[in-house]
Every structure is written in C-alpha cells, then in structure tokens.
Protein backbone atom coordinates (compact mmCIF):
# COMPACT_ATOMS: atom_id res chain seq x y z
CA UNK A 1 -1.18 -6.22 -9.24
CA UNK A 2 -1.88 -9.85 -7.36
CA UNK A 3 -3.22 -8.94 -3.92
CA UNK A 4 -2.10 -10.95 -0.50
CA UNK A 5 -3.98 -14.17 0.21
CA UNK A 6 -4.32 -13.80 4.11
CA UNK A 7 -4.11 -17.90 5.03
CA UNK A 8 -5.02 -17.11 8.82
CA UNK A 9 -5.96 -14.09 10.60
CA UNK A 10 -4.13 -12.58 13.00
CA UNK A 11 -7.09 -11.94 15.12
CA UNK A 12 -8.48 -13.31 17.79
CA UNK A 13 -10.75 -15.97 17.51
CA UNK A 14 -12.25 -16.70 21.04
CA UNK A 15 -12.48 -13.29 21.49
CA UNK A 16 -14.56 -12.32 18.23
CA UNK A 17 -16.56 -15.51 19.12
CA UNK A 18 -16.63 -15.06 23.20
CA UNK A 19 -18.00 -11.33 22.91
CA UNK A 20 -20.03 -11.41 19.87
CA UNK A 21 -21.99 -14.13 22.11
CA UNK A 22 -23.19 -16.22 18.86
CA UNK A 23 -26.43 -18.24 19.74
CA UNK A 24 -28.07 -21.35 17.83
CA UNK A 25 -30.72 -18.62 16.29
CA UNK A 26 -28.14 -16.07 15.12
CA UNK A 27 -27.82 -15.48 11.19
CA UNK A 28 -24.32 -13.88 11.19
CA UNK A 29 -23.01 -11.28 8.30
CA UNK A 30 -18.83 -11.62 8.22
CA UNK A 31 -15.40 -10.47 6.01
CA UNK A 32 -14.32 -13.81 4.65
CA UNK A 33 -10.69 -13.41 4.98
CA UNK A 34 -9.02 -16.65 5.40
CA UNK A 35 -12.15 -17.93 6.69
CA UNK A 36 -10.80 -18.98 9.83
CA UNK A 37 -13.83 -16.34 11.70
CA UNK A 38 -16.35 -17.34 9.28
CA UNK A 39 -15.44 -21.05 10.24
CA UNK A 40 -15.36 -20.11 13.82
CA UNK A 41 -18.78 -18.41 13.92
CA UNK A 42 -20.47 -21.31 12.28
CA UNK A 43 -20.36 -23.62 15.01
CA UNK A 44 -22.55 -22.33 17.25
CA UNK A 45 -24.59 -19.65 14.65
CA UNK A 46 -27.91 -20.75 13.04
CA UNK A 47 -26.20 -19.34 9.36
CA UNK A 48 -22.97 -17.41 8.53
CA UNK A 49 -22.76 -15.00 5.03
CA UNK A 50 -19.03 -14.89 4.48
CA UNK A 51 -18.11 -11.53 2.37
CA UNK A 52 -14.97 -10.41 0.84
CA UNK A 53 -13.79 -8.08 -2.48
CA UNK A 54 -11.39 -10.14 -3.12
CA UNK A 55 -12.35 -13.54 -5.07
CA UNK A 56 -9.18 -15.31 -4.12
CA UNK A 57 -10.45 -15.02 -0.22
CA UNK A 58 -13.63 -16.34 -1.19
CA UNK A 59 -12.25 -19.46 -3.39
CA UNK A 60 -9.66 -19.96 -0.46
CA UNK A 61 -12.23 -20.14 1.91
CA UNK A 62 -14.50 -22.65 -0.41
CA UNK A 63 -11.68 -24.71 -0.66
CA UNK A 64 -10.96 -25.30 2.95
CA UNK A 65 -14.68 -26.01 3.63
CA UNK A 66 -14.33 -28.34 0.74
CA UNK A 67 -11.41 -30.13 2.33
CA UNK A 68 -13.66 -29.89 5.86
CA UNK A 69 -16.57 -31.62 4.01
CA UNK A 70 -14.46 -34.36 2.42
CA UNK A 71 -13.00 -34.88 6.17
CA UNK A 72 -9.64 -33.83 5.28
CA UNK A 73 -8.78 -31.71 8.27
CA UNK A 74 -4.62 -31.47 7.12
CA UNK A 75 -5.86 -29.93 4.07
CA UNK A 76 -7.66 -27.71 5.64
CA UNK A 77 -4.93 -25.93 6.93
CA UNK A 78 -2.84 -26.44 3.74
CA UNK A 79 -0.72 -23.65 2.07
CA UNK A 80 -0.98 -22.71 -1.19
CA UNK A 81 2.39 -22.31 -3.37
CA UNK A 82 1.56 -19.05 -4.14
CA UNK A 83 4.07 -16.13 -3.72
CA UNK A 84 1.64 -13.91 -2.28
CA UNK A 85 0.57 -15.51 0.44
CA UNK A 86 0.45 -14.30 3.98
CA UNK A 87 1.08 -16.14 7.18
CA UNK A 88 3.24 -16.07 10.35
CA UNK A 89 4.22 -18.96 12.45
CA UNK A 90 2.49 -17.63 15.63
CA UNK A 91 -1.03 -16.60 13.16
CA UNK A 92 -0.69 -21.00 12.44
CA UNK A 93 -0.17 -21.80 15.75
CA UNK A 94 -3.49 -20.12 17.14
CA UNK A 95 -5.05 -21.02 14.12
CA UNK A 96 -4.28 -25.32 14.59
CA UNK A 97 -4.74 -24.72 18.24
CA UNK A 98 -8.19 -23.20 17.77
CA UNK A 99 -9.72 -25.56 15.06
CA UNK A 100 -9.34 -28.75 17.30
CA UNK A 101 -10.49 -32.43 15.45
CA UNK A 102 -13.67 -32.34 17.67
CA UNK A 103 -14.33 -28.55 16.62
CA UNK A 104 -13.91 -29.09 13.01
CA UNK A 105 -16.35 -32.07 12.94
CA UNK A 106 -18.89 -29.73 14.80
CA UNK A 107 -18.19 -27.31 11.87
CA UNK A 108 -18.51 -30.02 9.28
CA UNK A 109 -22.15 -30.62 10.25
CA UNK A 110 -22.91 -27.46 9.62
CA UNK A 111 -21.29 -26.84 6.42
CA UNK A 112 -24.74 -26.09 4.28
CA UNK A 113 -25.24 -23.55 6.81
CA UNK A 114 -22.55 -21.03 5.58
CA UNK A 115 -22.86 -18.87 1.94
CA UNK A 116 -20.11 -16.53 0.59
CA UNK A 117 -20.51 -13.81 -1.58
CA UNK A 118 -18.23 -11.54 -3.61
CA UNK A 119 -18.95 -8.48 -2.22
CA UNK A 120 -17.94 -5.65 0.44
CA UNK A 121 -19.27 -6.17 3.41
CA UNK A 122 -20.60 -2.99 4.10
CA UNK A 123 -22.29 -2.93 1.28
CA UNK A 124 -26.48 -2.87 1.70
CA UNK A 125 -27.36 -6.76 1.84
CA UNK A 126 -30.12 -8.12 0.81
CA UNK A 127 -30.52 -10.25 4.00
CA UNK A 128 -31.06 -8.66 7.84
CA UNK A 129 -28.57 -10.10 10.38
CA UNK A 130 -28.36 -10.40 14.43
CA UNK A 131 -23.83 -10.59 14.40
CA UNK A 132 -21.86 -8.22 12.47
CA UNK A 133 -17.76 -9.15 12.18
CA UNK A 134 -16.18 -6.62 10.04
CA UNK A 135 -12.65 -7.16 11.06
CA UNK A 136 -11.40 -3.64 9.82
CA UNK A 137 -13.76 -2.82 7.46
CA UNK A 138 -14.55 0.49 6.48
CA UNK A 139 -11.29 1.44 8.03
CA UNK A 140 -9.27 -0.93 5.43
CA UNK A 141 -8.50 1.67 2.91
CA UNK A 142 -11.33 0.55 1.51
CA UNK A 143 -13.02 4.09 2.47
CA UNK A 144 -11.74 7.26 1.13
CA UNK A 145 -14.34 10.51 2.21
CA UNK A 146 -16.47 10.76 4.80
CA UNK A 147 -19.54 10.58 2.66
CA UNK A 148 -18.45 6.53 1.98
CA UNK A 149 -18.43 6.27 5.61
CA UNK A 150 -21.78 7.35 6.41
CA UNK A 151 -23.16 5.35 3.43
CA UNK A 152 -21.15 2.61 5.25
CA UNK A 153 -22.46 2.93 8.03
CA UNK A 154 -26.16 3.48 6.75
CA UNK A 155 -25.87 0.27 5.42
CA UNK A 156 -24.43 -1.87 8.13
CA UNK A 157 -27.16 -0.20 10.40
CA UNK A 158 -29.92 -1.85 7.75
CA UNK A 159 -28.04 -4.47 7.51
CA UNK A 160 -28.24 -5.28 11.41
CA UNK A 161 -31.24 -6.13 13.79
CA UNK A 162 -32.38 -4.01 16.39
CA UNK A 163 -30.10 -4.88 19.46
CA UNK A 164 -28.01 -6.85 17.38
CA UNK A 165 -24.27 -6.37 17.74
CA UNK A 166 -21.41 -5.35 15.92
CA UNK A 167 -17.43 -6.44 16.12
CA UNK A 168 -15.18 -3.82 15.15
CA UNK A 169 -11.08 -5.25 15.33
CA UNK A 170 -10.37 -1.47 14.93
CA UNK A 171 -13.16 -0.12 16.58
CA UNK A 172 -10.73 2.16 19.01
CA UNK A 173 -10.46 4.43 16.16
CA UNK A 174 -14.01 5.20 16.12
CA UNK A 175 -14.20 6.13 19.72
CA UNK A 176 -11.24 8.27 19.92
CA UNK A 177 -11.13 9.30 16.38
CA UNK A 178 -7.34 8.36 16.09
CA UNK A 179 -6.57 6.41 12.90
CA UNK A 180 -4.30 4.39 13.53
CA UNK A 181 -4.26 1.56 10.97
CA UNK A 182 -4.60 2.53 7.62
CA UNK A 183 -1.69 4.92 5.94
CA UNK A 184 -4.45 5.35 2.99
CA UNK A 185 -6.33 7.26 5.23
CA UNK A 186 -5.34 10.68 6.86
CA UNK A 187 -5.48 10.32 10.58
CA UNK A 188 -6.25 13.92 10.57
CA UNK A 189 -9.56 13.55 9.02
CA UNK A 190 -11.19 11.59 11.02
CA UNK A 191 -11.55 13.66 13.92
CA UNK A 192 -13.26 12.83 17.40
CA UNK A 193 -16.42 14.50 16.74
CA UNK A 194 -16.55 13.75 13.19
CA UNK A 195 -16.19 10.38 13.61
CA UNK A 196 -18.57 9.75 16.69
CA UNK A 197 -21.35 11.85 14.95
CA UNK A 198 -21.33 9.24 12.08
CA UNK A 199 -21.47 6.11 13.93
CA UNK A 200 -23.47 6.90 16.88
CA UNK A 201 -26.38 7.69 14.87
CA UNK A 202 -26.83 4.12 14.84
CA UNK A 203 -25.10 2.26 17.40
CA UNK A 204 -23.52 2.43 21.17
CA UNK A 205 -21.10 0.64 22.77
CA UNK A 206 -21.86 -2.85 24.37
CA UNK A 207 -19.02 -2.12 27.43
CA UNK A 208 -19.41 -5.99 28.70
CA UNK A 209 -19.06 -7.15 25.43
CA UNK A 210 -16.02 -4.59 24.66
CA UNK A 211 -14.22 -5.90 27.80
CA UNK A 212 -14.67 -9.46 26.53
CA UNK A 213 -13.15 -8.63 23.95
CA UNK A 214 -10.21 -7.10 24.82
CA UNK A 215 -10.03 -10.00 27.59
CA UNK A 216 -8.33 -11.61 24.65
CA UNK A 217 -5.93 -9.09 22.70
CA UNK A 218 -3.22 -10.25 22.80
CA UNK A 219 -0.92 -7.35 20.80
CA UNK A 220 -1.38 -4.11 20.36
CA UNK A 221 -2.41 -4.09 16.71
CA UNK A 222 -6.18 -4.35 16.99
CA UNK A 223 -8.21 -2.80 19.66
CA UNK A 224 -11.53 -3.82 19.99
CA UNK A 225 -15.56 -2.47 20.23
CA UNK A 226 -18.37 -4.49 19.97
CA UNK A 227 -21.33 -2.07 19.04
CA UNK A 228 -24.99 -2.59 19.70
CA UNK A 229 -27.61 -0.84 17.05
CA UNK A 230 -30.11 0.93 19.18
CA UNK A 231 -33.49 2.51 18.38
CA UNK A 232 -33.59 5.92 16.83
C-alpha cells in the first residue's frame, strides 16, 4: 500500500512558530511532514532534527531544501506527479503566502543547520532538545495501548530540556481525554484521568503559550497545547 505524500500542512504555521517562541539558541526536535514546519522553525532556531516514518516525507522534504539551496524558490513549492499526493488549494495558499522570497533566503542561510532522520518522533533520541513539534503524534494511529503511550511519553520527556516546551496540534485530546482525531483509536479508551495521569507526569500546560496558539486556528480540526516539561 503507497501512503499519502502530505505536500503542505494544513496547520498553522505562525502559530506553531509564534507560541513555540523559537530563539537563536534553540535546537528544535520536529515531524517532517511536508517540511513546511521544519522549514519554518529553521529560521530563527539555532538547529532543527526533522523526523518522520515515512521515507517519502523525508526525501520530499530533502528535495525542497535542495531546490532552496540551488535558489530555486518555484521548485520549492513544486508538485510531484504522483497519484498519492495530498494538497488543497487553501493548504497552498498559506503555504506561498507564508514562505515569502525574503523568508526563504533567510532559510537558505541556514540550510546546514537542519538534519532529518527516518524515524518516529517519539522515539528516545539520541540528542536533548529545548522545542518539541509533534503535530499529532502519538495520537496518529501510530499508538495502539496505553503502555506505547507512556513509553511515548517517557521518551519525549528525555527527549526535552527542563522548561523546554512542547506543541501538541491535537493536544485538546489530552486535556479532556476526548479522542477526537484518530478512528484507529477508541475514543473510549482514553479516558480523562487515564490520559492526564500519563502526560502530566512530565509536563503542564504553558496557558500563554496555549492561547497563542489558538490565536491562530483557524478551523476546527486541530486544537492546540503547548506543554512545558517541569521538574519531578
């Protein structure tokens, strides 16, 4: 079976970037995807590890840094004739309006500053980071019982500096316990309690960053939490 190449995310960009706060001296873990957030966070982070399970995210991604670095911005946003792709209208609208000329040279720059790696992002890294983005991860179908999500959780808590934060696009599940996104996953399951007791082992909410955040939703597909790792 040929998994969806996502081309853009439907997320939103100034938002991950405005409430995740990403400073000069910030090493920055994030899901690949298209590798429009990746991109995004590399302009103003110190170094950016891009992660996905899929290889055909990662090569995507490569590629449209390799198009940045040969200062072919059209290409950049240049879709593959692949059936499999995904991409709305609106998703390439943000996306070109977003990654302005003077943005992308900015980006350029810093090109030897981002990695990618085949790999889940939740997985333990070998690296320590200040900025989580996990998109939807470990809510993606990725997880299946709620020993994975501990372990997932373990690990992004290792994986994270002490008062370092933590972008969730689905985080609204883990604070009410209502699953909303994936069908893989019984909503049932994850109940309130359940799920709090796992995460806030680790982390709290960061409220100012949360209503940064959601500042910028736009729909009502992604609701999201920044967390903060705090001191056990």
């Amino acid at each position: 079976m040929v998994s969806t190449l996502y081309l853009a995310t439907n997320e939103s960009i100034l938002g991950i970037v405005a409430s995740l706060s990403v400073k000069k001296d910030d090493a920055v873990l994030s899901v690949c995807g298209s590798g429009d957030v990746p991109f995004a966070l590399l302009e103003y982070a110190k170094f950016v590890c891009a992660c996905d399970i899929s290889i055909d995210q990662i090569n995507y991604a490569k590629y449209r840094l390799a198009q940045l670095n040969q200062g072919r911005y059209e290409e950049f946003f240049n879709t593959p004739k692949l059936d499999n792709i995904w991409i709305t209208p609106e998703a390439r609208r943000k996306q070109k309006e977003y990654f302005t000329l003077e943005r992308l040279e900015k980006i350029r720059k810093k090109s030897q500053c981002i990695s990618f790696k085949i790999a889940n992002v939740c997985d333990k890294q070998d690296e320590t980071f200040s900025k989580i983005y996990l998109s939807n991860a470990p809510l993606d179908g990725i997880v299946s019982s709620r020993k994975t999500l501990i372990q997932s959780f373990n690990n992004l808590a290792e994986s994270l500096l002490p008062e370092g934060l933590l972008y969730h696009a689905a985080g609204e599940d883990y604070v009410s316990g209502i699953q909303r996104y994936s069908k893989s996953i019984t909503p049932s399951y994850f109940l309130k309690r359940e799920l709090k007791k796992t995460w806030s082992r680790y982390f709290e909410i960061d409220i100012p960053s949360t209503e940064v955040a959601s500042e910028y939703r736009t729909d009502d597909i992604w609701q999201p939490v920044v967390f903060r790792k705090i001191h056990k």
